[in-house]
Protein backbone atom coordinates (compact mmCIF):
# COMPACT_ATOMS: atom_id res chain seq x y z
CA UNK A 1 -26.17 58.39 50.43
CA UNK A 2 -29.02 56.52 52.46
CA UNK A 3 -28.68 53.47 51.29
CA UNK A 4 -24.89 51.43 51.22
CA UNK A 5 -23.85 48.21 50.02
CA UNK A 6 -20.93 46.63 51.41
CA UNK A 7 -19.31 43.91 49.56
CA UNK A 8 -17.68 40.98 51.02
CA UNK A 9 -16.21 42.85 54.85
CA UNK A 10 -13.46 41.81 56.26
CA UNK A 11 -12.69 43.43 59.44
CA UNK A 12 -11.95 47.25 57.91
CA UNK A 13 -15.14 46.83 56.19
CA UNK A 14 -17.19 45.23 58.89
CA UNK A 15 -15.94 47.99 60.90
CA UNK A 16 -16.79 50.73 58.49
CA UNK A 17 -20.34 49.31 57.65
CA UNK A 18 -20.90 49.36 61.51
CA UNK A 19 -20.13 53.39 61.55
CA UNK A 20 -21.93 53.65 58.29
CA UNK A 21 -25.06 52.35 59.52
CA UNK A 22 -25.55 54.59 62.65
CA UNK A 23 -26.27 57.55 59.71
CA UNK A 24 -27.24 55.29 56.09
CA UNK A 25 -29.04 51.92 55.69
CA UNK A 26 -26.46 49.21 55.48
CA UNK A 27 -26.38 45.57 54.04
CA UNK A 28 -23.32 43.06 53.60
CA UNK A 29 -23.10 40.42 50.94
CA UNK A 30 -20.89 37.36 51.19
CA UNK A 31 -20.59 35.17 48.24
CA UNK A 32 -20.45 32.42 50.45
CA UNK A 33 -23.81 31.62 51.50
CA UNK A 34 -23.00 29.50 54.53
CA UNK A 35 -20.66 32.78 55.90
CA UNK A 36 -23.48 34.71 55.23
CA UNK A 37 -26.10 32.96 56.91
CA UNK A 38 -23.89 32.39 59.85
CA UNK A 39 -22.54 35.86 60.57
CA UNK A 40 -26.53 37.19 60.44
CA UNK A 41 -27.02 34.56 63.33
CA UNK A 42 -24.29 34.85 65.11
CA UNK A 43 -23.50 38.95 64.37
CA UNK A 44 -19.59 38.74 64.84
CA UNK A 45 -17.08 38.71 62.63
CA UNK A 46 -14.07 36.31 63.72
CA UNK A 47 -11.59 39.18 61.64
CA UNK A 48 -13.43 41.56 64.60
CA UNK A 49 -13.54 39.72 67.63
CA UNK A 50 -15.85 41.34 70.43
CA UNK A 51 -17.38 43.52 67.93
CA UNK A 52 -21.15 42.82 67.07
CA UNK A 53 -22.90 43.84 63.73
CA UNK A 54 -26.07 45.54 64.70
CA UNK A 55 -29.24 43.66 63.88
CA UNK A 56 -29.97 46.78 61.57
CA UNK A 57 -27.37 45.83 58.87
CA UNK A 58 -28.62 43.43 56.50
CA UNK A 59 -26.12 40.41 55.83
CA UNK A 60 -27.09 38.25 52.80
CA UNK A 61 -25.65 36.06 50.18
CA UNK A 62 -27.94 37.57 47.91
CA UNK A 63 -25.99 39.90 45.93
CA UNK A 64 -29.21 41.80 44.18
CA UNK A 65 -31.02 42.15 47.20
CA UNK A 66 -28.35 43.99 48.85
CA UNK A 67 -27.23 46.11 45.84
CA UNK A 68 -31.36 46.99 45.07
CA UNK A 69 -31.99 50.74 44.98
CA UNK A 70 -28.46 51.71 46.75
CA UNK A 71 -26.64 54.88 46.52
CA UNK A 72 -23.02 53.76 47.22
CA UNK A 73 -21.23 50.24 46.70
CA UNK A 74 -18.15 49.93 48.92
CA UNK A 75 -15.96 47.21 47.39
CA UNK A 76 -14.45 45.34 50.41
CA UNK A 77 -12.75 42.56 49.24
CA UNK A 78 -8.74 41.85 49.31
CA UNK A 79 -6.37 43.28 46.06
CA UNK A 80 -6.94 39.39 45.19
CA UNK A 81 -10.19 39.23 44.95
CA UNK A 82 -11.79 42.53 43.70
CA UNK A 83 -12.01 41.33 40.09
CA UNK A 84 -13.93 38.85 41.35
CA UNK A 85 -16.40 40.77 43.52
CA UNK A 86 -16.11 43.13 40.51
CA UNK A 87 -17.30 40.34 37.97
CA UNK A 88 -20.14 38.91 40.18
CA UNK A 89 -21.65 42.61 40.75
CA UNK A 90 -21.79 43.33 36.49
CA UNK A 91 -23.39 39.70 36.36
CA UNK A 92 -26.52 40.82 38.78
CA UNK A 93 -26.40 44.83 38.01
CA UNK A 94 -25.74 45.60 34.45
CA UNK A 95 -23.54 46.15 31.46
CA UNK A 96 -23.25 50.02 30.95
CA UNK A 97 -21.58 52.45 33.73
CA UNK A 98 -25.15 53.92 33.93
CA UNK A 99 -26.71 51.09 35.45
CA UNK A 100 -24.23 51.98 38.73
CA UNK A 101 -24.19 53.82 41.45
CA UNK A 102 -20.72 55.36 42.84
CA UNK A 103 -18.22 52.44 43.96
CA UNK A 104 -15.94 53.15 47.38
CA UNK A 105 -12.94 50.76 47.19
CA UNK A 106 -10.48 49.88 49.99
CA UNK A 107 -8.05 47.57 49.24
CA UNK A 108 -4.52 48.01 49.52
CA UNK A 109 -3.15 46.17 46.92
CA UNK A 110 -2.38 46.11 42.97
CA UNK A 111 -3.21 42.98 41.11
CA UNK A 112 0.08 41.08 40.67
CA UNK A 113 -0.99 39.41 37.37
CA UNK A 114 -2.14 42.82 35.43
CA UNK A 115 -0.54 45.29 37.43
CA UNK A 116 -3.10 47.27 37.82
CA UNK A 117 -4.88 49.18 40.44
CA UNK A 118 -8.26 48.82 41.81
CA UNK A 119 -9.83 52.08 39.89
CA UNK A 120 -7.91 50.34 36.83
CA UNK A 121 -9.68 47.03 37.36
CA UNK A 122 -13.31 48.81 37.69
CA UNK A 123 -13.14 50.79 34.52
CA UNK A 124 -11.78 47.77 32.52
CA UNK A 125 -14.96 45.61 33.90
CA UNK A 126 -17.91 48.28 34.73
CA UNK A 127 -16.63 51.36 32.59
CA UNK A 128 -16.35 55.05 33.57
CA UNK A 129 -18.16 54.86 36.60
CA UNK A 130 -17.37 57.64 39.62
CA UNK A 131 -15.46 55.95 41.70
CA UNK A 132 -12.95 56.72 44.95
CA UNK A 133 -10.47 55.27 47.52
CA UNK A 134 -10.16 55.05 50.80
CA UNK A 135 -6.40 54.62 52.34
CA UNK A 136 -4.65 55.44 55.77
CA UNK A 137 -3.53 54.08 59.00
CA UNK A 138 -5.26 52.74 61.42
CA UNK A 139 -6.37 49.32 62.30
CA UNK A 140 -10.56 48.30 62.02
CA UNK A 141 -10.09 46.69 66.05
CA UNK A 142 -9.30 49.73 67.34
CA UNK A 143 -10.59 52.53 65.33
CA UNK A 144 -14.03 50.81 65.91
CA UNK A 145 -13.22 51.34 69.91
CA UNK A 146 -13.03 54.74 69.18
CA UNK A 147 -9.35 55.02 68.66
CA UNK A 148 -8.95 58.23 66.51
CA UNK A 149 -7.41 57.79 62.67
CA UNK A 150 -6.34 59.88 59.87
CA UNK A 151 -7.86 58.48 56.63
CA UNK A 152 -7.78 59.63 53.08
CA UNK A 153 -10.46 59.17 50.13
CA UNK A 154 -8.92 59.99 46.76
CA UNK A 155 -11.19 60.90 43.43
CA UNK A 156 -11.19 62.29 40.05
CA UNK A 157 -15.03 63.12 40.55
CA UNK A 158 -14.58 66.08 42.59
CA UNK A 159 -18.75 65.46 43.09
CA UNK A 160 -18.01 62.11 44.92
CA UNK A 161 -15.64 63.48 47.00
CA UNK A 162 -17.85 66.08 48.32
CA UNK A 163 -20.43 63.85 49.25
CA UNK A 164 -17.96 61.22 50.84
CA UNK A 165 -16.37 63.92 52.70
CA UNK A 166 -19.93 64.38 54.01
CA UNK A 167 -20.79 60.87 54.38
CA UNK A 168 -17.47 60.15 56.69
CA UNK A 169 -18.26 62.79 59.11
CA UNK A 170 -17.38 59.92 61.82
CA UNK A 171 -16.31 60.36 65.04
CA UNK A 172 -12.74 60.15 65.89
CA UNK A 173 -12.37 60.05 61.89
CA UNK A 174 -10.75 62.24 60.04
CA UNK A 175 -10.50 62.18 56.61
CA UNK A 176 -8.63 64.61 53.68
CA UNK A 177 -10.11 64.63 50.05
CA UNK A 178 -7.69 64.44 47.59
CA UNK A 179 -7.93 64.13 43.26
CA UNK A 180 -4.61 62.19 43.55
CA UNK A 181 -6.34 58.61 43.43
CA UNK A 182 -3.13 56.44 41.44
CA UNK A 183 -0.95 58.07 44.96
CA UNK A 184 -3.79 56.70 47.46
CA UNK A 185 -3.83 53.18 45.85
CA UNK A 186 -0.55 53.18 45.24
CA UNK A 187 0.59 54.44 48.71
CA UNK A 188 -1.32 51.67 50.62
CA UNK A 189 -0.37 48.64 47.89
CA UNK A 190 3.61 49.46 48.53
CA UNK A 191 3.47 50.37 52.97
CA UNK A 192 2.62 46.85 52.92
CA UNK A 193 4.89 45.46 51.01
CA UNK A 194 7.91 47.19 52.51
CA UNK A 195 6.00 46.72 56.03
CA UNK A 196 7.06 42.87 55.27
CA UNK A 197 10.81 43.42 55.22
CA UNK A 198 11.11 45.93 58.30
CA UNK A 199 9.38 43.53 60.50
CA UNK A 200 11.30 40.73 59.31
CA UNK A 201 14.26 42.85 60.26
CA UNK A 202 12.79 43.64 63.54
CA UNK A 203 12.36 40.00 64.26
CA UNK A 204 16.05 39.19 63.48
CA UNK A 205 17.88 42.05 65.34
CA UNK A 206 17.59 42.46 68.85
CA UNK A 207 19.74 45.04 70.18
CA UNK A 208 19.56 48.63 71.40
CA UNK A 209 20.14 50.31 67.63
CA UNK A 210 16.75 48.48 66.83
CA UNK A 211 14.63 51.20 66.65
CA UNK A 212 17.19 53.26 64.37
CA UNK A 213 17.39 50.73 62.05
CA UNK A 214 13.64 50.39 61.60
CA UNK A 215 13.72 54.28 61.02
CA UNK A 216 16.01 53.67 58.44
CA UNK A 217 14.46 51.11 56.29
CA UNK A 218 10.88 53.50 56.51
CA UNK A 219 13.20 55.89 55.27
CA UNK A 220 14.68 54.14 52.38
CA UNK A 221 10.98 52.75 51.95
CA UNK A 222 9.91 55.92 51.39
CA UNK A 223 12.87 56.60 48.46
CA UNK A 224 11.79 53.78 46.48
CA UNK A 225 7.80 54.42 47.22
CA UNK A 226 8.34 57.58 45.80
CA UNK A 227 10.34 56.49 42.82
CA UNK A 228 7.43 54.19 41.85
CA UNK A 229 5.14 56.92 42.06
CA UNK A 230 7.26 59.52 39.74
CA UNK A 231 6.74 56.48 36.95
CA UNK A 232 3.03 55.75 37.75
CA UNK A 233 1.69 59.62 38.18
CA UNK A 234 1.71 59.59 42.12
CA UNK A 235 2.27 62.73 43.68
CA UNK A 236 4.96 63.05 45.71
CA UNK A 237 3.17 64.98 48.68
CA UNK A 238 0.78 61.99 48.59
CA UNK A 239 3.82 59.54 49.59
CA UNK A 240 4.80 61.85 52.11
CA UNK A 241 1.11 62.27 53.40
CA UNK A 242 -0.85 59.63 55.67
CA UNK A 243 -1.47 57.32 52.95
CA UNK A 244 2.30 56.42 52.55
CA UNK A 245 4.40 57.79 55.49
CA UNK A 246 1.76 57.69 57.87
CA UNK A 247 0.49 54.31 56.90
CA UNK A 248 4.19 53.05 56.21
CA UNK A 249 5.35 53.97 59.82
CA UNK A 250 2.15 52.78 62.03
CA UNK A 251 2.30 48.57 59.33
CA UNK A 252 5.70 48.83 59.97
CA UNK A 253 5.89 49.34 64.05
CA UNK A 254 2.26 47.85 65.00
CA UNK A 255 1.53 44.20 65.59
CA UNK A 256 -1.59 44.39 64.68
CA UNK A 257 -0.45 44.76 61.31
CA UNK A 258 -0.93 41.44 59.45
CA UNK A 259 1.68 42.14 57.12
CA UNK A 260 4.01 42.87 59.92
CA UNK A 261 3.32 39.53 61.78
CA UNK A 262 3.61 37.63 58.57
CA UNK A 263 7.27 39.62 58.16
CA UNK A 264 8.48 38.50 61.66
CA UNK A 265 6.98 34.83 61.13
CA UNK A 266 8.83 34.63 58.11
CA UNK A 267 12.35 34.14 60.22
CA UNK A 268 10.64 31.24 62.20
CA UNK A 269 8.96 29.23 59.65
CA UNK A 270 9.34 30.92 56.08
CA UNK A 271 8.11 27.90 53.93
CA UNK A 272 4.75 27.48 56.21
CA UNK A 273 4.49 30.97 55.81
CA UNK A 274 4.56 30.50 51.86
CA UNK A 275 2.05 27.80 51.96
CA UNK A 276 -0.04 29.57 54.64
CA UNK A 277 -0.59 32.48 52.14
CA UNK A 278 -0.50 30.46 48.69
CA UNK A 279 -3.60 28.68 50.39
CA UNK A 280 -5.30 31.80 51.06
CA UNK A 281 -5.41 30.79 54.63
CA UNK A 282 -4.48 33.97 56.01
CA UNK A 283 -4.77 37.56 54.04
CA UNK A 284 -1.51 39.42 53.51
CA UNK A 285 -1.62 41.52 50.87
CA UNK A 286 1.83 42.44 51.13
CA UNK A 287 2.50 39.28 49.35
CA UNK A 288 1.10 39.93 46.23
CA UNK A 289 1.98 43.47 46.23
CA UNK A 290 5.93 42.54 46.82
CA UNK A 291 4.97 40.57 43.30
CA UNK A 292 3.53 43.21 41.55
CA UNK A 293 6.37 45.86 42.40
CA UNK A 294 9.09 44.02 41.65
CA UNK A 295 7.65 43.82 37.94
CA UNK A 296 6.81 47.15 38.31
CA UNK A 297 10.81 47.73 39.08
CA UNK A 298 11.87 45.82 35.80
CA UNK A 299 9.22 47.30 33.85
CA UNK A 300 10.11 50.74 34.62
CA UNK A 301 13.85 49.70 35.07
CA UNK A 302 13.63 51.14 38.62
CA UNK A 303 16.77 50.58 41.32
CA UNK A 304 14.34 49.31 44.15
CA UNK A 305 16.98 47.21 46.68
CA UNK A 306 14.23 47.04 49.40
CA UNK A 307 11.59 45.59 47.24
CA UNK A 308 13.77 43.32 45.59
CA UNK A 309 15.53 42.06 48.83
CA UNK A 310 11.80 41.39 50.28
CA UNK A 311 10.53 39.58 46.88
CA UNK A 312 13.81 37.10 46.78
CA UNK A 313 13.17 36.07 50.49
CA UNK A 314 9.16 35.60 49.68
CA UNK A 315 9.55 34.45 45.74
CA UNK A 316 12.70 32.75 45.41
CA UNK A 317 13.37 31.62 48.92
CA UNK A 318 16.51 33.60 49.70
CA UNK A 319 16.91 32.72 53.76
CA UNK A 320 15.28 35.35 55.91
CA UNK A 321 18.92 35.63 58.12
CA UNK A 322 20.52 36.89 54.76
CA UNK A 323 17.40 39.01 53.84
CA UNK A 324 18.02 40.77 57.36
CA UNK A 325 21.84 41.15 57.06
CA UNK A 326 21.24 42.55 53.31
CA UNK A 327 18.39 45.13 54.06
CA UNK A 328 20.57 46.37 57.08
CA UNK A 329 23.45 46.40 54.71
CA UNK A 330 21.43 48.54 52.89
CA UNK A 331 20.33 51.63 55.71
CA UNK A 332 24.34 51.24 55.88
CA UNK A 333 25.09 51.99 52.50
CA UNK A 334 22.97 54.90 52.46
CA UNK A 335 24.12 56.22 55.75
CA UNK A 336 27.11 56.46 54.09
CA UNK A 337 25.99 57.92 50.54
């Protein structure tokens, strides 16, 4: 894999492309042209502040320049927009899965109008193509200090994950293979989701049974993240692995966490909050994702308190103070049970 394509990085995927290129030839493509042409002046991502992108990656709003001849396409866009990114790259590439190379996707999210997953999304729109994920905790600022993380890449094409496993031979990374790519997805789109209602709780009890509480709610996070798995075809030691748990506990006790901050800014100003994300002016993909598994929950007639406690304070405007005196209710009641 000499030659990678990395489409539309945020700060994982800046951050990524940056490691990348010290081994492959690397290129980013924007859609937006004015982004694009700024960032290869300027060589800093605001998502990545302090970090510069080496003159040696190629940043262009030019999607078939930077797709030409390429070996591996990482998708890096938001649950929210990978259609998209999906759609523009079959407009410039081609219309059979042959005309592709493999596609790397990292998005933690499922799409909240088809509920489906990102591998779902790329064989409806490209086909059968070889494709993987890449989950975990850790956050792009640090890891791309040098900060070590545990990552995951999940494929059916056993192929792939050979020569990812290869490919990601990073320092201070270290990443597991695994065929179990509905878990991987699935794992990252729901730690964020639940990440939303622990912080919230965080932000709304201060006192010295904090911490317990927090441990509580991962706990009966991890209950209902494995019930939605059991439906879906998740395995069970992928929830308990770093995809889920490990992700789950470091969105759910980190600040850098986006979902976290927008959990705890919920009790302060819920409605700008709302609007903030509605707008797209912030990325939280928690937000969709508490969508998505909700109607997952009715779907599947699934008894998913947490979930459903976090979607009425984000969806139907339930006041965050009840929200936290409900979801503590809830490590209560199953103290007790």
């Amino acid at each position: 894999m000499k030659k990678i394509a990395v489409l539309e990085p945020g700060a994982w995927g800046t951050t990524l492309g940056i490691l990348l290129s010290k081994k492959s030839d690397v290129s980013f493509w924007y859609e937006n042209r004015e982004l694009a042409l700024e960032l290869s002046r300027a060589r800093e991502n605001e998502k990545l502040p302090g970090i510069k992108i080496p003159e040696r990656i190629l940043i262009s709003p030019d999607l078939k320049e930077v797709i030409k001849n390429t070996d591996l396409i990482i998708i890096a866009s938001p649950s929210f927009n990978f259609r998209k990114t999906l759609l523009e790259l079959k407009k410039c590439r081609g219309q059979t899965s042959a005309d592709y190379p493999p596609l790397l996707g990292i998005a933690k999210g499922i799409e909240k109008e088809t509920l489906k997953l990102p591998s779902q999304i790329v064989e409806e729109i490209l086909g059968k193509i070889p494709y993987a994920h890449l989950s975990g905790p850790g956050f792009a600022r640090e890891i791309i200090r040098g900060k070590p993380a545990e990552e995951v890449i999940a494929s059916q094409n056993r192929s792939l994950l050979k020569k990812l496993k290869e490919l990601f031979k990073i320092k201070h990374l270290e990443v597991s293979t695994t065929t179990d790519l509905i878990g991987v997805q699935l794992a990252g789109a729901i730690k964020n989701a639940l990440a939303i209602g622990i912080s919230l709780v965080e932000a709304g009890v201060q006192n010295p049974g904090n911490k317990k509480i927090t441990k509580d709610l991962i706990r009966q996070g991890l209950k209902e993240m494995i019930k939605i798995g059991k439906v879906t075809g998740a395995k069970k030691e992928t929830i308990l692995g770093p995809a889920g748990r490990g992700d789950l506990i470091l969105t759910s006790t980190n600040p850098l966490s986006r979902n976290f901050q927008f959990g705890k800014n919920l009790l302060l100003n819920a409605d700008k909050m709302r609007k903030d994300i509605v707008e797209r002016k912030v990325t939280v993909e928690g937000f969709d994702n508490v969508f998505a598994l909700h109607k997952l929950g009715q779907m599947y007639k699934l008894d998913l308190p947490m979930i459903d406690g976090i979607y009425k304070v984000i969806y139907q405007k339930t006041s965050p103070e009840k929200t936290v005196k409900n979801l503590i209710r809830l490590t209560e009641a199953c103290e007790r049970g």
